[in-house]
N, C-alpha and C. Protein backbone atom coordinates (compact mmCIF):
# COMPACT_ATOMS: atom_id res chain seq x y z
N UNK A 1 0.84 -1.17 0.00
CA UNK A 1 0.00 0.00 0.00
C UNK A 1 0.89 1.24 0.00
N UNK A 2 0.60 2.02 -0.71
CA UNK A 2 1.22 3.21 -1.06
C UNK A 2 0.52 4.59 0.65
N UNK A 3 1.25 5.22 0.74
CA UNK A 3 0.85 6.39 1.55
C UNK A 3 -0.35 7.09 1.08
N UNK A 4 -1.57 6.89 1.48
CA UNK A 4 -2.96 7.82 1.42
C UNK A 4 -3.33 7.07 0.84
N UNK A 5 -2.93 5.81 -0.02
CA UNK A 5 -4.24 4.85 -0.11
C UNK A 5 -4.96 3.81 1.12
N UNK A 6 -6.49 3.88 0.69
CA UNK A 6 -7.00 3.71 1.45
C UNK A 6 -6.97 1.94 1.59
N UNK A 7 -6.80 1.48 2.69
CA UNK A 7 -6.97 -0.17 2.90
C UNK A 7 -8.15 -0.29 3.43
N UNK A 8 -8.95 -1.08 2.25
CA UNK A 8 -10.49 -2.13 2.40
C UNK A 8 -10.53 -2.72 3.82
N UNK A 9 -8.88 -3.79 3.73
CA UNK A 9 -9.54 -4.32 5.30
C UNK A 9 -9.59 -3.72 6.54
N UNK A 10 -8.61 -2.47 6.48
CA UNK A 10 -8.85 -1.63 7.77
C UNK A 10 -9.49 -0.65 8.10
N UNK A 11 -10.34 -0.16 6.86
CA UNK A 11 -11.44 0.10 6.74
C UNK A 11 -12.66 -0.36 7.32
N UNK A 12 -13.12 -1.93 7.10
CA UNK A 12 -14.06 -2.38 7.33
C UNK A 12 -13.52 -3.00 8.94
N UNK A 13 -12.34 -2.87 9.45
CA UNK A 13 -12.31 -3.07 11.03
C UNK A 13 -12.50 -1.73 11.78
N UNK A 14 -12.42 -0.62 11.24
CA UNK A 14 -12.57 1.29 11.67
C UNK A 14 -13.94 1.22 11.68
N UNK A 15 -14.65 0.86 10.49
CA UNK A 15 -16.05 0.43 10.59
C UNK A 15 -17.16 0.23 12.35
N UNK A 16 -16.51 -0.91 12.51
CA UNK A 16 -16.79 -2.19 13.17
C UNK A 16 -16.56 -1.13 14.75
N UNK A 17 -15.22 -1.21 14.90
CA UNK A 17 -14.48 -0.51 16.18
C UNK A 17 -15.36 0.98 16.80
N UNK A 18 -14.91 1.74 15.40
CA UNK A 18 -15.29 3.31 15.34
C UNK A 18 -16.58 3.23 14.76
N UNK A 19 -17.27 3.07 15.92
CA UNK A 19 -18.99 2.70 15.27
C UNK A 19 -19.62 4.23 14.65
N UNK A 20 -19.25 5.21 15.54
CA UNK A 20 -19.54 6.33 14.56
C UNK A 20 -18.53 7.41 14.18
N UNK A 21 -17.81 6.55 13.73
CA UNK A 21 -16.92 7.08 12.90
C UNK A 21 -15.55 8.56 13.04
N UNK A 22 -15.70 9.25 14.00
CA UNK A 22 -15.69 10.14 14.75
C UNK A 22 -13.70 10.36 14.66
N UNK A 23 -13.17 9.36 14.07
CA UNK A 23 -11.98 9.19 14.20
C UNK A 23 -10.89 8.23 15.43
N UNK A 24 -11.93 8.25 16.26
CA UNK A 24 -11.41 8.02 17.74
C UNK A 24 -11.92 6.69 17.57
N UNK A 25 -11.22 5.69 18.58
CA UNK A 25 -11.82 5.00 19.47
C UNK A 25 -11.82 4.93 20.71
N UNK A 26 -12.98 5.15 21.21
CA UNK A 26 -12.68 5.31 23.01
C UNK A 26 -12.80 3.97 23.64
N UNK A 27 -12.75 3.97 24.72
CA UNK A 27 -12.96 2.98 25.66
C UNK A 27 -14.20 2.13 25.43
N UNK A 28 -15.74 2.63 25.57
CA UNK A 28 -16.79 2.17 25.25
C UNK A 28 -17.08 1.21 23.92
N UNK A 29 -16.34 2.20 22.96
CA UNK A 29 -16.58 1.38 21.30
C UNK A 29 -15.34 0.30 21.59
N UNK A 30 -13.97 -0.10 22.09
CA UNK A 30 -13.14 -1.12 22.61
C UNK A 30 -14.24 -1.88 22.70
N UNK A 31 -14.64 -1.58 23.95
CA UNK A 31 -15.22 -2.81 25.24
C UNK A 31 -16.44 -3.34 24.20
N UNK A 32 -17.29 -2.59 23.53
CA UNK A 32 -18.21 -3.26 22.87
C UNK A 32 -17.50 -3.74 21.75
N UNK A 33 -16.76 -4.01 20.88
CA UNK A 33 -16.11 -4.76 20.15
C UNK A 33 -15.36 -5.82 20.48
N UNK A 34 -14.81 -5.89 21.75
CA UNK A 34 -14.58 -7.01 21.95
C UNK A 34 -15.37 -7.99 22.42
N UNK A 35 -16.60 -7.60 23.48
CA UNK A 35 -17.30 -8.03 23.61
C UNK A 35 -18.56 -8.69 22.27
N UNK A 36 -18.73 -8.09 21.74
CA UNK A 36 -19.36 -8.41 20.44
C UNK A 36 -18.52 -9.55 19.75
N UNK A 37 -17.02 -9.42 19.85
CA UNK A 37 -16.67 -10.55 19.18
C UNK A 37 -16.69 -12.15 19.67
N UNK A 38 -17.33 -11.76 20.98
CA UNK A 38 -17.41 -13.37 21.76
C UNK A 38 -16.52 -14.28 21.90
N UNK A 39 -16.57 -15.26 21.01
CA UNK A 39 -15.17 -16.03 21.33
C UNK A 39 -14.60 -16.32 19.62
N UNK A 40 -15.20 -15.45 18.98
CA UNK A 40 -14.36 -15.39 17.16
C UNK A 40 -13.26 -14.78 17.61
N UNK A 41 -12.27 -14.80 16.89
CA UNK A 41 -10.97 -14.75 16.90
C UNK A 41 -10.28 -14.53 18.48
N UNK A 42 -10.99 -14.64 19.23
CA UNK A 42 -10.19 -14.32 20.96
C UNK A 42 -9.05 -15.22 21.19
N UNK A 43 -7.73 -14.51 21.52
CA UNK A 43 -7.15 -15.55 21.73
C UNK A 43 -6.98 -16.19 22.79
N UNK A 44 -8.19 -15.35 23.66
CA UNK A 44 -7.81 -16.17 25.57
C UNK A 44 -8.88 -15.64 26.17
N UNK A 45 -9.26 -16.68 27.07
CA UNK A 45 -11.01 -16.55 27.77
C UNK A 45 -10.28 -15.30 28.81
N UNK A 46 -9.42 -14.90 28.61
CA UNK A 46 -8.04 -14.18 29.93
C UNK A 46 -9.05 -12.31 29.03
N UNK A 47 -8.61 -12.42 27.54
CA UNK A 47 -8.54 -11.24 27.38
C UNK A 47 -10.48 -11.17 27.11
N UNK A 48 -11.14 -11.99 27.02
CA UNK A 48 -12.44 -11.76 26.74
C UNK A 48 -13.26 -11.16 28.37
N UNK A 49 -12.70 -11.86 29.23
CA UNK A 49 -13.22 -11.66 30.71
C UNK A 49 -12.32 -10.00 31.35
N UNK A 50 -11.53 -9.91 30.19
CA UNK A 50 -10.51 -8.56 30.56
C UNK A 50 -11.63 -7.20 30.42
N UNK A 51 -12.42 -7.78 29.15
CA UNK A 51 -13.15 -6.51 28.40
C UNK A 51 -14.37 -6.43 29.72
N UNK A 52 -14.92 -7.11 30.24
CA UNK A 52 -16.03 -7.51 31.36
C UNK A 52 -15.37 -6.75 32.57
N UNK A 53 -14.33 -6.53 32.59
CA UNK A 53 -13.18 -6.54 34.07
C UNK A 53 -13.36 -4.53 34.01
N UNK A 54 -13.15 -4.58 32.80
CA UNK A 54 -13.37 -3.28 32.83
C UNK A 54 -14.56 -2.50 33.02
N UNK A 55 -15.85 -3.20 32.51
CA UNK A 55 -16.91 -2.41 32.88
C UNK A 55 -16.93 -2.29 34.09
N UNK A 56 -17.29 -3.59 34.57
CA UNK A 56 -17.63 -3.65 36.02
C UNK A 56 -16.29 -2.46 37.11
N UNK A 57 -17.20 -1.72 37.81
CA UNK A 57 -17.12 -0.79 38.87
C UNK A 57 -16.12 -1.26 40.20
N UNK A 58 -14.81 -1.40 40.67
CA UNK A 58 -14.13 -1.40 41.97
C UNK A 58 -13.71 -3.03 41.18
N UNK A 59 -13.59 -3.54 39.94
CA UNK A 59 -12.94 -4.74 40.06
C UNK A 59 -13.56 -6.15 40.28
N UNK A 60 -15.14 -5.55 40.64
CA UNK A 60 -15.84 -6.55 40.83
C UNK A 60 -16.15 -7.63 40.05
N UNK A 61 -16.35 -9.00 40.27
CA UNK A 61 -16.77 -10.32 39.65
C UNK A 61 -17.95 -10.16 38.96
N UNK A 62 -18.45 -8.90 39.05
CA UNK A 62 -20.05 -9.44 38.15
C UNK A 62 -20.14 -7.89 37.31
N UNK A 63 -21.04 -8.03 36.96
CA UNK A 63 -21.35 -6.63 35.96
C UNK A 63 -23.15 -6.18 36.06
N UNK A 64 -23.15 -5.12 36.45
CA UNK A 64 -24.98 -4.64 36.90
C UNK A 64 -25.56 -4.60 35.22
N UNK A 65 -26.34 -4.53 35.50
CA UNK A 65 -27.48 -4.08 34.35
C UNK A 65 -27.01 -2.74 33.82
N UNK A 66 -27.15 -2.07 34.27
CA UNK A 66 -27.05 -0.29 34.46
C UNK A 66 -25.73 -0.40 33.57
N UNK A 67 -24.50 -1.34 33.81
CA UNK A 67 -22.96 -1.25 33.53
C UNK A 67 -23.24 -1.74 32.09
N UNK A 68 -23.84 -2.29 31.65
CA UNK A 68 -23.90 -3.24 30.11
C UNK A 68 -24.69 -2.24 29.43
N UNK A 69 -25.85 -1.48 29.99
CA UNK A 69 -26.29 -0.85 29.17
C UNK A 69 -25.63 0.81 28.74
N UNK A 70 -24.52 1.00 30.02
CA UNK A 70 -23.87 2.24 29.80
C UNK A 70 -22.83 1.70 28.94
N UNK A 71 -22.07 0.41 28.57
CA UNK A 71 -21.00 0.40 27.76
C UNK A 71 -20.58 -0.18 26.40
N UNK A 72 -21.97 -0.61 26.68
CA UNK A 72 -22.31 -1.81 24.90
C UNK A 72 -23.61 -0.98 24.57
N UNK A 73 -23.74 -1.57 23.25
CA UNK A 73 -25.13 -1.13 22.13
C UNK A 73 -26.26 -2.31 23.20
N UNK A 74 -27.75 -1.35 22.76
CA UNK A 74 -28.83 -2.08 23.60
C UNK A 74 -29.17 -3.64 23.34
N UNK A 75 -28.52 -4.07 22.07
CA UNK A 75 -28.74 -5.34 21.38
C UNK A 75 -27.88 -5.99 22.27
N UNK A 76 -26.12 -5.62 22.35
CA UNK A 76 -25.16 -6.72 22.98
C UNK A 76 -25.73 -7.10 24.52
N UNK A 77 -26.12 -5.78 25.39
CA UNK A 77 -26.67 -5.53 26.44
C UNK A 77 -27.74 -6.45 26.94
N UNK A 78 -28.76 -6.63 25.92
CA UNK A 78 -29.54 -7.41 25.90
C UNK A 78 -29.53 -8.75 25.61
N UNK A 79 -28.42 -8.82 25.03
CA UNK A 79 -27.94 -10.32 24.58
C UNK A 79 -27.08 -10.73 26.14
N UNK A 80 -26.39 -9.91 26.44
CA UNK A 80 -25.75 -10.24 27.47
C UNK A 80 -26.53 -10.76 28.40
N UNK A 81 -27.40 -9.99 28.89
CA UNK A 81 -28.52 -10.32 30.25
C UNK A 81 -28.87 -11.43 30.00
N UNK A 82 -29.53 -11.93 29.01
CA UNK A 82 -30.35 -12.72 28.70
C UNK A 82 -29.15 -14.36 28.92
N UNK A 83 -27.93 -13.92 28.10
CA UNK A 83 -27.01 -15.50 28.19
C UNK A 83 -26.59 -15.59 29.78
N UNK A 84 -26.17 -14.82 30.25
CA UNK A 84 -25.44 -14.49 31.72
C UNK A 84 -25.69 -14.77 32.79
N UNK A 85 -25.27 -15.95 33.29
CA UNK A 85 -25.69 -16.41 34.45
C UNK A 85 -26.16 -15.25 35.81
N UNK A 86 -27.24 -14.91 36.78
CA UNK A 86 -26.89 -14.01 37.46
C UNK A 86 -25.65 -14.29 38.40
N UNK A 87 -25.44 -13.44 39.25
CA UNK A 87 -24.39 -13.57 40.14
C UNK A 87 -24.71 -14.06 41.54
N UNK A 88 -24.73 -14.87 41.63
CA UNK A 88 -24.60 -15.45 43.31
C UNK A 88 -23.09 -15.09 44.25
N UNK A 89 -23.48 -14.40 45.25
CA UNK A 89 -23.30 -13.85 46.33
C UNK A 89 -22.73 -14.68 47.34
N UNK A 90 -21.46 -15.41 46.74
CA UNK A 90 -20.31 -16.76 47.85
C UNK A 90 -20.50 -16.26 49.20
N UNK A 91 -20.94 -15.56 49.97
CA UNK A 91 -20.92 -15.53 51.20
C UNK A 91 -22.29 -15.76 51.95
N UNK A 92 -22.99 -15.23 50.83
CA UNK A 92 -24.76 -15.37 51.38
C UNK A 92 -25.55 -16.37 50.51
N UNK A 93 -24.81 -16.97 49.45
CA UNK A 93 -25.23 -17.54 48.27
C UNK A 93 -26.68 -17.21 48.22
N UNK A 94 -27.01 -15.95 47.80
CA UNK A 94 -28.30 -15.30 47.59
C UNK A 94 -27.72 -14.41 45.86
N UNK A 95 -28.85 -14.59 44.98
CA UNK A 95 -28.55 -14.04 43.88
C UNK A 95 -28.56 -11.98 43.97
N UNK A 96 -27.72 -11.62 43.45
CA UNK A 96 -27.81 -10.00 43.57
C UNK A 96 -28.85 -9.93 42.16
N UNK A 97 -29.40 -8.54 43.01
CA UNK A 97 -30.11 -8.36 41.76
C UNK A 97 -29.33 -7.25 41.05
N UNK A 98 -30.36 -7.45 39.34
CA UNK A 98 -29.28 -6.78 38.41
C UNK A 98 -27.70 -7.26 38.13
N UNK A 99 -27.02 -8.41 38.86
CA UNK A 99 -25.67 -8.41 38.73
C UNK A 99 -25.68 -9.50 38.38
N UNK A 100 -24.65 -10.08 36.92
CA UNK A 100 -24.61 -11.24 36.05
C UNK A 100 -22.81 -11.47 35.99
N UNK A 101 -22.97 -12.60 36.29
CA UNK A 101 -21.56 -13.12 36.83
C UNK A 101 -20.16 -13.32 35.22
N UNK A 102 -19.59 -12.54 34.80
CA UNK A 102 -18.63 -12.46 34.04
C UNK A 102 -17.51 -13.90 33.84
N UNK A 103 -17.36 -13.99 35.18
CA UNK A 103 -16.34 -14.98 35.26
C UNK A 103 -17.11 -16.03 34.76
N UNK A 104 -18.41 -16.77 35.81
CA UNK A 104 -18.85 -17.67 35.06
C UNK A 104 -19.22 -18.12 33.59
N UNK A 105 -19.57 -16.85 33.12
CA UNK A 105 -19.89 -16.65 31.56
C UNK A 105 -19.15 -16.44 31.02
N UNK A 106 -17.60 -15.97 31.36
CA UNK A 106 -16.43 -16.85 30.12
C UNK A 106 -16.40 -18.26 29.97
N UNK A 107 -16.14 -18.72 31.37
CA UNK A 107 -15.82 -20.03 31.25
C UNK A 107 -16.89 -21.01 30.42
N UNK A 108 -18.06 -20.63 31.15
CA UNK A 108 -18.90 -21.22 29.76
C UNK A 108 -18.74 -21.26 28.19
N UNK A 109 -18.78 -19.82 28.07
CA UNK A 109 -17.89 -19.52 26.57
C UNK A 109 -16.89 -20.90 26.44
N UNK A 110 -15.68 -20.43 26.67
CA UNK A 110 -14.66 -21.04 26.31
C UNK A 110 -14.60 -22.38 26.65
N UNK A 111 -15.62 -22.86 27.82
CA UNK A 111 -15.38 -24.51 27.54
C UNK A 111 -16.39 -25.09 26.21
N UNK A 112 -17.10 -24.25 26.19
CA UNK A 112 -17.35 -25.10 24.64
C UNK A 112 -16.89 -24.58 23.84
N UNK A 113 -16.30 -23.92 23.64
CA UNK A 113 -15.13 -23.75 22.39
C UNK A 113 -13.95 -24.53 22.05
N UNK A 114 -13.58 -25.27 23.56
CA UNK A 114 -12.56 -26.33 23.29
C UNK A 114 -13.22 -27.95 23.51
């Protein structure tokens, strides 16, 4: 590729990433792209549960409702809730509400992937 020509395939990944186009990618359009990519091309249930690590607030194991819908599109958000185990609460083993357990829902992912 010559200087100022334009490349098709990194194009259609600027696309994808830089959902509106804006030049930038921030944090939000990241986290929803990786997340969107599920377990296609991931190379580790490490970096898929990384993108989850980040929404979630103080580091926590699970991710609220409120957190999926502030950092993904309403479709992934909704897809999320719906696959996502909720989060049970190891000390009270009582389910939190609104909070869907990340960790568990990689591992799911990725054990059927191998």
């Amino acid at each position: 590729m010559k200087e100022g020509e334009e490349d098709p395939e990194f194009e259609a990944i600027l696309n994808i990433v830089d959902s509106n186009r804006d030049g930038f990618v921030t944090l939000q359009e990241f986290i929803s792209f990786m997340i969107s990519r599920e377990t296609e091309n991931i190379s580790s249930s490490e970096e898929f549960e990384h993108a989850f690590r980040l929404i979630a607030e103080q580091d926590r194991p699970y991710v609220t409702t409120k957190e999926l819908y502030a950092n993904l599109s309403n479709e992934m958000a909704d897809y999320c809730i719906k696959k996502m185990p909720k989060y049970v609460d190891p000390n009270t083993n009582r389910e939190l509400e609104n909070a869907y357990d990340y960790n568990q829902y990689t591992n799911l992912l990725f054990q059927k992937a191998y």
